[in-house]
N, C-alpha and C. Protein backbone atom coordinates (compact mmCIF):
# COMPACT_ATOMS: atom_id res chain seq x y z
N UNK A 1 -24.99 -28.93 24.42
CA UNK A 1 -25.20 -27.99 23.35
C UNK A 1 -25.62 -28.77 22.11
N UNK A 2 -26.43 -28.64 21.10
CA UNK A 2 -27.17 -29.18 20.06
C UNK A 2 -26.60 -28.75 18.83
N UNK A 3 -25.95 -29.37 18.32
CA UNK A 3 -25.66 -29.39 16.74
C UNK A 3 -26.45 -28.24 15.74
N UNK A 4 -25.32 -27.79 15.40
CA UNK A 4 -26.48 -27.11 14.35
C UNK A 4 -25.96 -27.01 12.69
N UNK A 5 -26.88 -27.02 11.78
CA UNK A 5 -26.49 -27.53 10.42
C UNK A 5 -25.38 -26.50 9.68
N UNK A 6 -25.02 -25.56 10.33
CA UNK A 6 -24.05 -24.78 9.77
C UNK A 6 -22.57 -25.52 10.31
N UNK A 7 -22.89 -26.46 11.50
CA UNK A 7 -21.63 -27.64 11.78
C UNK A 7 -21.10 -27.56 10.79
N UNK A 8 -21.73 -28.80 10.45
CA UNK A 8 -21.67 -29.41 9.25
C UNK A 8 -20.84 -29.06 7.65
N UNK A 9 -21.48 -27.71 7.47
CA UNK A 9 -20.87 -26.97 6.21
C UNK A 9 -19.30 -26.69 7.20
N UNK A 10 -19.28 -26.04 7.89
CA UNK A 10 -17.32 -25.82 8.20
C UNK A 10 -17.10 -27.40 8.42
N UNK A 11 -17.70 -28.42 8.61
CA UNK A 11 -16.79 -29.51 9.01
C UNK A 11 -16.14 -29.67 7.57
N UNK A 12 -16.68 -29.33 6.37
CA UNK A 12 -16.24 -29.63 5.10
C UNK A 12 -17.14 -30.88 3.90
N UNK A 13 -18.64 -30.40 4.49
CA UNK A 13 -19.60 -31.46 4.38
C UNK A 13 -20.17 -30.74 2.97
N UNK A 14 -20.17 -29.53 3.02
CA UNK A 14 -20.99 -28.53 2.00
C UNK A 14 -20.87 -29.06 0.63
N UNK A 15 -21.22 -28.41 -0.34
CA UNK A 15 -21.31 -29.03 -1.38
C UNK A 15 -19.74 -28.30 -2.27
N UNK A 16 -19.95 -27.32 -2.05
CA UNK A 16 -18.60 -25.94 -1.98
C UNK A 16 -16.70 -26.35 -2.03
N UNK A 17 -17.12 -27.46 -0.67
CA UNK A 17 -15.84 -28.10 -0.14
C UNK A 17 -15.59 -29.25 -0.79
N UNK A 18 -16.18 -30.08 -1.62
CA UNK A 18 -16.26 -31.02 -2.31
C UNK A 18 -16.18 -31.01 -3.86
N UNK A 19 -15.95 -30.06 -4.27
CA UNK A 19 -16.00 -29.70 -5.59
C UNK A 19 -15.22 -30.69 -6.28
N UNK A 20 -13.90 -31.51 -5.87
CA UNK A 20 -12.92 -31.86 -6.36
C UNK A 20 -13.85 -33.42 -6.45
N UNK A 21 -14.81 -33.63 -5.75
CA UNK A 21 -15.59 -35.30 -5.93
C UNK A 21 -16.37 -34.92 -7.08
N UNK A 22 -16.93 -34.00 -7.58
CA UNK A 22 -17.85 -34.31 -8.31
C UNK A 22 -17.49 -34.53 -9.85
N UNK A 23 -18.69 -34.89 -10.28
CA UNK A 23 -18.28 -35.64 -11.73
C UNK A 23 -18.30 -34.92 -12.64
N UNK A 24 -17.56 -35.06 -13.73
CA UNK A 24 -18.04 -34.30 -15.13
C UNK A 24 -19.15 -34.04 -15.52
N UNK A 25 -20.28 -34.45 -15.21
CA UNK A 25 -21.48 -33.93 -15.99
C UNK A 25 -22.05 -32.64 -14.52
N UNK A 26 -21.67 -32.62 -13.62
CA UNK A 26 -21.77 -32.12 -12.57
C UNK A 26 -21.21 -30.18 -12.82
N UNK A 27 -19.82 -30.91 -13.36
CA UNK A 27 -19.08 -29.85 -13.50
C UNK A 27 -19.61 -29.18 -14.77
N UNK A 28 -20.08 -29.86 -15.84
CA UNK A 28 -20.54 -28.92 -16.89
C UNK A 28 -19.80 -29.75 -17.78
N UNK A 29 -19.30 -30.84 -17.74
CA UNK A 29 -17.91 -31.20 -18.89
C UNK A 29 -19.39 -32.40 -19.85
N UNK A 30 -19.00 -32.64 -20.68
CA UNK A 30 -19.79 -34.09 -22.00
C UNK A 30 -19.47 -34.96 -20.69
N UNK A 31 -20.53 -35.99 -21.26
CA UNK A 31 -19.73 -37.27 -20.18
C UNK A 31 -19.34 -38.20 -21.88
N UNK A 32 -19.02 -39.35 -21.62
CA UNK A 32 -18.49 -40.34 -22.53
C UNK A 32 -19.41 -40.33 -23.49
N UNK A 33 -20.67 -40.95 -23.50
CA UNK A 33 -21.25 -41.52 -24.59
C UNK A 33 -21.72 -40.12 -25.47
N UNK A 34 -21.81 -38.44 -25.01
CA UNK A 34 -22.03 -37.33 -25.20
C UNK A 34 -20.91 -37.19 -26.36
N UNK A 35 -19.68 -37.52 -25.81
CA UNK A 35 -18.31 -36.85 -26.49
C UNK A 35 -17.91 -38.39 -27.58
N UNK A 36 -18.52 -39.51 -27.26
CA UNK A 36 -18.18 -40.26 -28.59
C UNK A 36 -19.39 -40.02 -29.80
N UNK A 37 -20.93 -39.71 -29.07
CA UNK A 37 -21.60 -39.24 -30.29
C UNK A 37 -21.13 -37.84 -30.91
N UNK A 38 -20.22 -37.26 -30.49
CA UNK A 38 -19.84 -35.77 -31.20
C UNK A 38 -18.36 -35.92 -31.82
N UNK A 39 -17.67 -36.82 -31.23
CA UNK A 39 -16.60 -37.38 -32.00
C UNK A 39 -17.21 -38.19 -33.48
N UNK A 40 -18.19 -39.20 -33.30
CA UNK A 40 -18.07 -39.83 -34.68
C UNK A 40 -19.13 -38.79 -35.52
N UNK A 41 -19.68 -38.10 -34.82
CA UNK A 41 -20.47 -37.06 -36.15
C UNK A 41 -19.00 -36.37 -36.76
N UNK A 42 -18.12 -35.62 -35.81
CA UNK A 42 -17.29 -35.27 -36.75
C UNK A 42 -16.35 -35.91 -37.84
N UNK A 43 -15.91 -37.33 -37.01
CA UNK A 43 -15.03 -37.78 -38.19
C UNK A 43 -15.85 -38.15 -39.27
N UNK A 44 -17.79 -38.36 -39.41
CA UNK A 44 -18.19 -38.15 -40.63
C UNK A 44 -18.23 -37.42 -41.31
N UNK A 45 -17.96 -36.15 -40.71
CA UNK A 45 -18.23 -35.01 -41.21
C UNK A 45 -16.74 -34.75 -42.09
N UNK A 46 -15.63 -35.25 -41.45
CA UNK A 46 -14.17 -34.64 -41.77
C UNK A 46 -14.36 -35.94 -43.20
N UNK A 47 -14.84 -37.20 -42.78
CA UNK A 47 -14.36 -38.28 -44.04
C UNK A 47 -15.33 -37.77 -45.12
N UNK A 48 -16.58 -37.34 -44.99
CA UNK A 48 -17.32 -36.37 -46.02
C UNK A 48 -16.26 -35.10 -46.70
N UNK A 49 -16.01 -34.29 -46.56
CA UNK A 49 -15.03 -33.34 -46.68
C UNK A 49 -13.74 -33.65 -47.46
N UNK A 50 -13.16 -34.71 -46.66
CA UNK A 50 -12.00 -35.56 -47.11
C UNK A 50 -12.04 -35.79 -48.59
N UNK A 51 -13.31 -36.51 -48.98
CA UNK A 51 -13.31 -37.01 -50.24
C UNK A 51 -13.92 -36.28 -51.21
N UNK A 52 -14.82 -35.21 -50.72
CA UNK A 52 -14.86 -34.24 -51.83
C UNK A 52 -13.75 -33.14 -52.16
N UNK A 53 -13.39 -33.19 -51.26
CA UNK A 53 -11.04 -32.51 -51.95
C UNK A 53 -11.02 -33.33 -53.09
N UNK A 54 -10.74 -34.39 -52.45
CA UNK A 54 -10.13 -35.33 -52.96
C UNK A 54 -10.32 -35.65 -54.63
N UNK A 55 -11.82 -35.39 -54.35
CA UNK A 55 -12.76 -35.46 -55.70
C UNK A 55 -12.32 -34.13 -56.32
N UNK A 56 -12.28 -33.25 -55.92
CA UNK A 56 -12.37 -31.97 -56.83
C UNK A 56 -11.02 -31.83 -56.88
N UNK A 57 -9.94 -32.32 -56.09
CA UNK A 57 -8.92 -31.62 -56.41
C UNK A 57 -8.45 -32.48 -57.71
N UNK A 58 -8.97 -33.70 -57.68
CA UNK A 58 -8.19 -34.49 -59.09
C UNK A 58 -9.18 -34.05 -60.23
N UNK A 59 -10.04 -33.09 -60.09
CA UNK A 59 -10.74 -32.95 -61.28
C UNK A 59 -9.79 -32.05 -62.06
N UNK A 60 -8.82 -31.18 -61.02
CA UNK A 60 -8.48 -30.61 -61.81
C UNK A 60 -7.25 -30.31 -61.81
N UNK A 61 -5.98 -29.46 -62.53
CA UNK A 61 -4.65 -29.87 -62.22
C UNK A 61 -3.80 -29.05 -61.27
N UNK A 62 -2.87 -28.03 -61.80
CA UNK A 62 -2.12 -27.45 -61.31
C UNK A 62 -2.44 -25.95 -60.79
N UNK A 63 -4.30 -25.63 -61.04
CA UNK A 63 -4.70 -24.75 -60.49
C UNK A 63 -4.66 -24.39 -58.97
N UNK A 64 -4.64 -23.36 -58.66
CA UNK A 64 -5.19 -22.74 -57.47
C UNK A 64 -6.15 -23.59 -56.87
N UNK A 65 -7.10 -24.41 -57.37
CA UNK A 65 -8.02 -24.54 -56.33
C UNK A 65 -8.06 -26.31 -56.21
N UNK A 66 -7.16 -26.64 -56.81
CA UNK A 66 -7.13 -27.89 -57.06
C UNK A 66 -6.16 -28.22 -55.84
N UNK A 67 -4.76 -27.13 -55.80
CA UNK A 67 -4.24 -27.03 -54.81
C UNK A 67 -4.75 -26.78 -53.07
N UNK A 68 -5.64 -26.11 -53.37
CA UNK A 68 -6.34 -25.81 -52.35
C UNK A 68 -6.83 -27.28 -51.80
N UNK A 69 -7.45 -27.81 -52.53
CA UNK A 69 -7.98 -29.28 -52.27
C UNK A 69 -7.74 -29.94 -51.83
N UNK A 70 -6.07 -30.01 -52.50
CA UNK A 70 -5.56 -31.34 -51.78
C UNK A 70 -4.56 -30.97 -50.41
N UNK A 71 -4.52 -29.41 -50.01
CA UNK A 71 -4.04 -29.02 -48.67
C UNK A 71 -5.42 -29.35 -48.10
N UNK A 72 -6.90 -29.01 -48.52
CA UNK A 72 -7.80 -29.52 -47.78
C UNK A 72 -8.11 -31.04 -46.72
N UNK A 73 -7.86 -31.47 -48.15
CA UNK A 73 -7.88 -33.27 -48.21
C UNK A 73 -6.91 -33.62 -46.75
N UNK A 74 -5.72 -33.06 -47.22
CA UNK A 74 -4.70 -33.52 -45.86
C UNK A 74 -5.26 -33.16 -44.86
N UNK A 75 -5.59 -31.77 -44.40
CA UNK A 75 -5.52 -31.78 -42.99
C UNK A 75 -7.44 -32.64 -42.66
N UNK A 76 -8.18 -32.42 -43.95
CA UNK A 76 -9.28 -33.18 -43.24
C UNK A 76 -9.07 -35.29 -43.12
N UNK A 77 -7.88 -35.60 -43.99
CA UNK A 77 -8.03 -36.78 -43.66
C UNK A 77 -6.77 -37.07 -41.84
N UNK A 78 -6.28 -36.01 -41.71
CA UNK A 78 -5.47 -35.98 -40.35
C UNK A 78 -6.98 -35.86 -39.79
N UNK A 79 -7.14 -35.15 -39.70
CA UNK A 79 -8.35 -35.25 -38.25
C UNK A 79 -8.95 -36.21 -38.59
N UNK A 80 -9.13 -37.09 -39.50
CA UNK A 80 -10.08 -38.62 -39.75
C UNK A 80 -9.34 -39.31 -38.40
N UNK A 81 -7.77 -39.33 -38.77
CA UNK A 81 -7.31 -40.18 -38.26
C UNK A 81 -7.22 -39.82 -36.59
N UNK A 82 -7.19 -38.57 -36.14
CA UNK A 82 -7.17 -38.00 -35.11
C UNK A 82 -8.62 -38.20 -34.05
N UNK A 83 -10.11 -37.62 -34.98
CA UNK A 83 -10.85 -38.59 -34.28
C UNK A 83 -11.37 -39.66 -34.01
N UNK A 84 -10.45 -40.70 -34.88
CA UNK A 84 -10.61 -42.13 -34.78
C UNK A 84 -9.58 -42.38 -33.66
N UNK A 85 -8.72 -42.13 -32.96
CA UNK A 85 -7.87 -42.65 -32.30
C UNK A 85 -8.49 -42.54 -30.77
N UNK A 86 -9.15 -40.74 -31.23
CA UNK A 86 -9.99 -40.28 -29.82
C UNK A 86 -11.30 -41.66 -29.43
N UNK A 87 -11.73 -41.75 -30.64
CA UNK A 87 -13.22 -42.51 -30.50
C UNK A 87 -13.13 -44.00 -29.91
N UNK A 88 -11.59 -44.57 -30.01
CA UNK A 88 -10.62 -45.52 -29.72
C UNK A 88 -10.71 -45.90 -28.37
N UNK A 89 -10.05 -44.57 -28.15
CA UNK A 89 -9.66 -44.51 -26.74
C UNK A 89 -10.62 -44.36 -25.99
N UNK A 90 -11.64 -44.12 -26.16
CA UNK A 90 -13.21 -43.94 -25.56
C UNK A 90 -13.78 -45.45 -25.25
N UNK A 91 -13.48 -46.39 -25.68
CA UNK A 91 -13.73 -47.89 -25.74
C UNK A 91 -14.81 -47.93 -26.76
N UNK A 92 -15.10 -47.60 -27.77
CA UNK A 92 -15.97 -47.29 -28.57
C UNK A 92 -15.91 -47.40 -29.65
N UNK A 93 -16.44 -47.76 -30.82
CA UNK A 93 -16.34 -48.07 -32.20
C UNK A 93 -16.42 -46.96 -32.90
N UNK A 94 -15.25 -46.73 -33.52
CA UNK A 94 -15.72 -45.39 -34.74
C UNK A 94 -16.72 -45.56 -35.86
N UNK A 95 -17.09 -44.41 -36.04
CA UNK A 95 -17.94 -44.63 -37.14
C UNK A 95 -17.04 -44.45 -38.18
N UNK A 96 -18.09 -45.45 -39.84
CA UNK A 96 -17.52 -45.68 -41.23
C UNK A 96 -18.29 -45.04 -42.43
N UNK A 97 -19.22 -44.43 -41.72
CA UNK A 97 -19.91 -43.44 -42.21
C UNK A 97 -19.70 -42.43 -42.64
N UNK A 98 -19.92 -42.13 -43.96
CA UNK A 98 -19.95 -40.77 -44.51
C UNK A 98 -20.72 -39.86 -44.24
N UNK A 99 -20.39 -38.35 -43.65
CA UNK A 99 -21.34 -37.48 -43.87
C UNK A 99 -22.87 -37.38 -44.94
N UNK A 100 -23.93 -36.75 -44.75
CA UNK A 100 -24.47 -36.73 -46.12
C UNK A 100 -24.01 -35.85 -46.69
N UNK A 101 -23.17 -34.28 -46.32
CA UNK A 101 -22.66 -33.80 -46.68
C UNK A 101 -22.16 -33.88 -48.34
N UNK A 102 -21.45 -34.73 -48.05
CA UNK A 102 -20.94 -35.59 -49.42
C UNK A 102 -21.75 -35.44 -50.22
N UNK A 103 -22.97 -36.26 -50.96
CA UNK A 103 -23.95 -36.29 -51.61
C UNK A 103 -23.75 -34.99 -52.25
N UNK A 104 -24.27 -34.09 -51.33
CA UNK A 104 -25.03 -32.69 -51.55
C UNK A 104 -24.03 -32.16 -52.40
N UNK A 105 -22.45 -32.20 -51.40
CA UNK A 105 -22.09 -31.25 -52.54
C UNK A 105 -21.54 -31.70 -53.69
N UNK A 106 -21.07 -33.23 -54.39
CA UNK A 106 -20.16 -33.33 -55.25
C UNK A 106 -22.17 -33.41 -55.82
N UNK A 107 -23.00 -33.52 -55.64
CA UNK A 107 -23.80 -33.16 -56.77
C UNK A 107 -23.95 -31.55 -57.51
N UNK A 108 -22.71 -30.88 -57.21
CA UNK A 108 -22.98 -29.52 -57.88
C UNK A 108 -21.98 -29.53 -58.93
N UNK A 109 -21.59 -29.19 -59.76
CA UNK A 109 -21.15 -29.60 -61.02
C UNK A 109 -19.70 -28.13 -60.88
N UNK A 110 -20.38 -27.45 -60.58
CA UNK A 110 -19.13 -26.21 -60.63
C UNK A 110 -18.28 -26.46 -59.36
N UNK A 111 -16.87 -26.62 -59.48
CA UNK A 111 -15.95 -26.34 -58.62
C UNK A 111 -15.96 -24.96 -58.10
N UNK A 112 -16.16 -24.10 -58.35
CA UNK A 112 -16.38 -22.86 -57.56
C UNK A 112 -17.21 -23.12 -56.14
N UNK A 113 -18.54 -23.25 -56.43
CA UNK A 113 -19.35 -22.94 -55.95
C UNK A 113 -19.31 -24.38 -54.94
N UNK A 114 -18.64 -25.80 -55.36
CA UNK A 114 -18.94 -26.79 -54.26
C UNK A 114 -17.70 -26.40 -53.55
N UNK A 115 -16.72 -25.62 -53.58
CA UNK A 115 -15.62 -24.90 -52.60
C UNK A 115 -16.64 -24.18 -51.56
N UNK A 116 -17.16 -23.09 -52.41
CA UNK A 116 -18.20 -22.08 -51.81
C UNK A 116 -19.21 -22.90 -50.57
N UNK A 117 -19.72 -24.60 -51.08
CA UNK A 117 -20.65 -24.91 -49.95
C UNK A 117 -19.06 -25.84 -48.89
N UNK A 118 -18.35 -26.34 -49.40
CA UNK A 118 -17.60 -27.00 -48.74
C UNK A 118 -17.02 -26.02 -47.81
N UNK A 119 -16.51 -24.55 -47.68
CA UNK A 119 -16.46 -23.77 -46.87
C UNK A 119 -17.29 -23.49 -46.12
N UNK A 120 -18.69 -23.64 -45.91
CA UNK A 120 -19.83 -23.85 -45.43
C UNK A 120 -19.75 -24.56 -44.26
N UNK A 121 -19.47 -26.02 -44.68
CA UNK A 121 -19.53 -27.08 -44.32
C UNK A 121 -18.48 -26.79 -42.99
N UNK A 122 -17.34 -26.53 -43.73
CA UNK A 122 -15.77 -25.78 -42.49
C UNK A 122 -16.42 -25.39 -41.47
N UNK A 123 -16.91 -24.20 -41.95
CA UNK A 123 -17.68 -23.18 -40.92
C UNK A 123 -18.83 -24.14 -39.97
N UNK A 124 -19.55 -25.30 -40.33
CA UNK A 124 -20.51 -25.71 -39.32
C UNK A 124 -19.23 -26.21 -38.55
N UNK A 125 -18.20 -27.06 -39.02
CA UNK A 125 -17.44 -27.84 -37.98
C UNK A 125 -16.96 -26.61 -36.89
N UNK A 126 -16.38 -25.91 -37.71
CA UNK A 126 -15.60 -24.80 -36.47
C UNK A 126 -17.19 -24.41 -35.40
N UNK A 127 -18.26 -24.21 -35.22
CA UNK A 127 -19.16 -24.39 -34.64
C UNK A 127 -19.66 -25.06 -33.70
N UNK A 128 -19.47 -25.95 -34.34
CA UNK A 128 -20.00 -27.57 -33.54
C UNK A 128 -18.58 -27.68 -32.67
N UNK A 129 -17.14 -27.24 -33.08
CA UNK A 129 -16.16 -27.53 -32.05
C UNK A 129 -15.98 -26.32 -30.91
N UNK A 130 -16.36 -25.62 -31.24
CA UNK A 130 -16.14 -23.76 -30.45
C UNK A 130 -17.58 -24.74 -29.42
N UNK A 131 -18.57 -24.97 -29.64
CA UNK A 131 -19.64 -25.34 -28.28
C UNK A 131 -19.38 -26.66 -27.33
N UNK A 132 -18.85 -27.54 -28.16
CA UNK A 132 -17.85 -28.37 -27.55
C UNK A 132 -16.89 -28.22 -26.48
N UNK A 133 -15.63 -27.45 -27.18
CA UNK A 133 -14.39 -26.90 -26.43
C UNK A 133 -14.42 -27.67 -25.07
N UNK A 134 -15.15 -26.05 -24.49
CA UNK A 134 -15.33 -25.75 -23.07
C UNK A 134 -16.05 -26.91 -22.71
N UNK A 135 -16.51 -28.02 -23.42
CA UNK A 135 -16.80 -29.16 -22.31
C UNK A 135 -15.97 -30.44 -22.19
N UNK A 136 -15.34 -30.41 -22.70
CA UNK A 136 -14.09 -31.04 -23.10
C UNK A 136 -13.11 -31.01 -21.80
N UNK A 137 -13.06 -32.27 -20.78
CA UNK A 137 -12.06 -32.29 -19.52
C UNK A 137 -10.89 -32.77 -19.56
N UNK A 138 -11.25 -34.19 -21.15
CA UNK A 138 -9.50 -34.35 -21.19
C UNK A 138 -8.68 -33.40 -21.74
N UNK A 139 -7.42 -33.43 -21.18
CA UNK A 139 -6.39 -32.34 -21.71
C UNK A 139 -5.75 -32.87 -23.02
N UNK A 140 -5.54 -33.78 -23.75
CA UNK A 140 -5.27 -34.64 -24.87
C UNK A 140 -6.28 -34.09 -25.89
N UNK A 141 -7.86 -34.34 -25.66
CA UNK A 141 -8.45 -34.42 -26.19
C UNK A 141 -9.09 -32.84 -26.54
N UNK A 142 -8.59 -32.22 -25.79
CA UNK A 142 -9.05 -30.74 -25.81
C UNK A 142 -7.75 -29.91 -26.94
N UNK A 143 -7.12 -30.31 -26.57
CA UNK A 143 -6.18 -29.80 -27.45
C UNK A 143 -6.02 -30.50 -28.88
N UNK A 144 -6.39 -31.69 -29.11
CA UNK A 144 -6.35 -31.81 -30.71
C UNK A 144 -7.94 -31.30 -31.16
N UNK A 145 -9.20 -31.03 -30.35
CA UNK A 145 -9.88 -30.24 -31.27
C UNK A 145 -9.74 -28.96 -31.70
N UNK A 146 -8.88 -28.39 -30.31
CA UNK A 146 -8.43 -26.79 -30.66
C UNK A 146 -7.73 -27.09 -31.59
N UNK A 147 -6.88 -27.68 -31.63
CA UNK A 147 -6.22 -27.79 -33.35
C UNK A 147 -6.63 -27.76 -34.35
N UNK A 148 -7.68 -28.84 -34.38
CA UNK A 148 -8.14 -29.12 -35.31
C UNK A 148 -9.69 -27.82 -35.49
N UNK A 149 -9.72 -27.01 -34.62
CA UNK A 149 -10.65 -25.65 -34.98
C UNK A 149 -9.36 -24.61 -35.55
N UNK A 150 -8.32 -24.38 -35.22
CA UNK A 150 -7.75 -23.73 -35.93
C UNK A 150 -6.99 -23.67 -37.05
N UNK A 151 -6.97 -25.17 -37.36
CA UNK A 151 -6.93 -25.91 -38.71
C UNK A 151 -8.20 -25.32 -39.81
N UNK A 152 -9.38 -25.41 -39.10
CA UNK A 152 -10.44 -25.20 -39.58
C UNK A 152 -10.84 -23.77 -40.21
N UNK A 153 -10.12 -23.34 -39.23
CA UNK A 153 -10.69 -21.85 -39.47
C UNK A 153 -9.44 -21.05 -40.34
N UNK A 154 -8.23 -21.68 -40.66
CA UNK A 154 -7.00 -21.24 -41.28
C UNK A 154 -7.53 -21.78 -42.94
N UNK A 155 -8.05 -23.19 -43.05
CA UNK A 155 -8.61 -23.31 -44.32
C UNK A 155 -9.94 -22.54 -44.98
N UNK A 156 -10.83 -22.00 -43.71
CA UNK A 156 -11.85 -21.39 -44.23
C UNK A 156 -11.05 -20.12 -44.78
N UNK A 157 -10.24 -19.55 -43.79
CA UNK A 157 -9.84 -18.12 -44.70
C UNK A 157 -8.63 -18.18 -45.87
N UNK A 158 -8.67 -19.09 -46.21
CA UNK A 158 -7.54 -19.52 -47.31
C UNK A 158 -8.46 -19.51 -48.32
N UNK A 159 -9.91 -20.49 -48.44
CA UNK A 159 -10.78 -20.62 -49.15
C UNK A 159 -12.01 -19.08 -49.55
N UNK A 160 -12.04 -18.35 -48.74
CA UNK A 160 -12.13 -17.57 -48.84
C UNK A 160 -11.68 -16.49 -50.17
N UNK A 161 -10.63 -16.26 -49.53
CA UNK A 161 -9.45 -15.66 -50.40
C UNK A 161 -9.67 -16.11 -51.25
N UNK A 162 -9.22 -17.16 -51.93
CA UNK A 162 -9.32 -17.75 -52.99
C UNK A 162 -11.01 -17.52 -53.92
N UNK A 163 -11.87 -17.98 -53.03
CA UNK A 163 -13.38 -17.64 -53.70
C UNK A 163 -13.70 -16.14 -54.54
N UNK A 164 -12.71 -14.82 -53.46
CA UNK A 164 -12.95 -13.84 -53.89
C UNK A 164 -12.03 -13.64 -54.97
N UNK A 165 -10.98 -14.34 -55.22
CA UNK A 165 -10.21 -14.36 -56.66
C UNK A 165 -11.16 -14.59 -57.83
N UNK A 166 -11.36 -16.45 -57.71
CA UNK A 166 -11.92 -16.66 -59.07
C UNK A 166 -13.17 -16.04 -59.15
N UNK A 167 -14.32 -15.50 -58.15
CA UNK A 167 -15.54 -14.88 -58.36
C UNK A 167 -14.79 -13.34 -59.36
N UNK A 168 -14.21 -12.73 -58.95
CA UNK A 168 -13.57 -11.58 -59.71
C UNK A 168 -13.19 -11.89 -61.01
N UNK A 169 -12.21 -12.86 -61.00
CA UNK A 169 -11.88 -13.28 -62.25
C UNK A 169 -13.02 -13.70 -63.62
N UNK A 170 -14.21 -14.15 -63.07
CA UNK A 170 -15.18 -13.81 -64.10
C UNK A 170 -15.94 -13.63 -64.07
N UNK A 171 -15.81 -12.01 -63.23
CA UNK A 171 -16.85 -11.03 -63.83
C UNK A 171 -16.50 -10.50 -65.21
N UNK A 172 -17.30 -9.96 -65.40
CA UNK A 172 -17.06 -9.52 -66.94
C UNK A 172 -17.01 -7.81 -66.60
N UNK A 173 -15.85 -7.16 -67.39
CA UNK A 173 -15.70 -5.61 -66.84
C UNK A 173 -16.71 -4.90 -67.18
């Protein structure tokens, strides 16, 4: 009797039955050098961020938004340190690079409105991590960006709030 290629698939040859060999880029997941170029864009992006808090919040004192700043500052210099440990563990050199981010916005002179683009800025990260996520296979590593997206998205609507205060506050009645 002669072999026939449907053997084969029940012997456990198929591609179906093997699912558990194949590789991350197979499966749909980043492979390494994918997930350390998207790791050090973000920690430029978070050390950009970082220091314009930092900047605006000492511009000013015991306000609302100064406060805001420096709750900013913290959780964006935690994720500095969070995707530097990731980028670490990757065998890989972090980047020391600043966003250009930076530039753009401490060149705007009103604290309102560089909140207004620095919430912006929030909003690309929560973006860039929501398309990420789902490719994300380590379990370590998947869970401090979900963190760090719902970090993200807890300061955008804080900043928010806040935007629609002081925008109210001077209008003129």
């Amino acid at each position: 009797m002669s072999k026939r290629p449907e053997d084969d698939a029940e012997a456990g040859s198929s591609p179906a039955c093997a699912m558990h060999e194949a590789g991350d880029v197979y499966m749909g997941y980043a492979d390494r050098e994918e997930l350390i170029a998207f790791l050090n864009e973000m920690l430029e992006a978070e050390r950009a961020g970082a220091r314009i808090a930092r900047e605006s919040a000492n511009a000013g004192s015991g306000d609302p938004l100064a406060d805001l700043m420096r709750t900013v500052r913290r959780d964006e210099a935690r994720w500095c340190a969070v995707l530097f440990r990731h980028v670490k563990a990757l065998g890989a050199a972090p980047s020391d690079n600043i966003g250009a981010f930076y530039d753009k916005a401490m060149a705007i002179p009103d604290a309102v409105e560089r909140l207004a683009l620095l919430n912006r800025g929030q909003g690309w990260v929560v973006r860039k991590l929501r398309a990420m996520l789902p490719r994300v296979r380590s379990g370590l590593l998947h869970k401090d960006l979900a963190e760090m997206l719902q970090s993200h998205e807890t300061n955008i609507a804080l900043a928010e709030v806040l935007l629609g205060r002081l925008r109210n506050a001077t209008k003129l009645p």
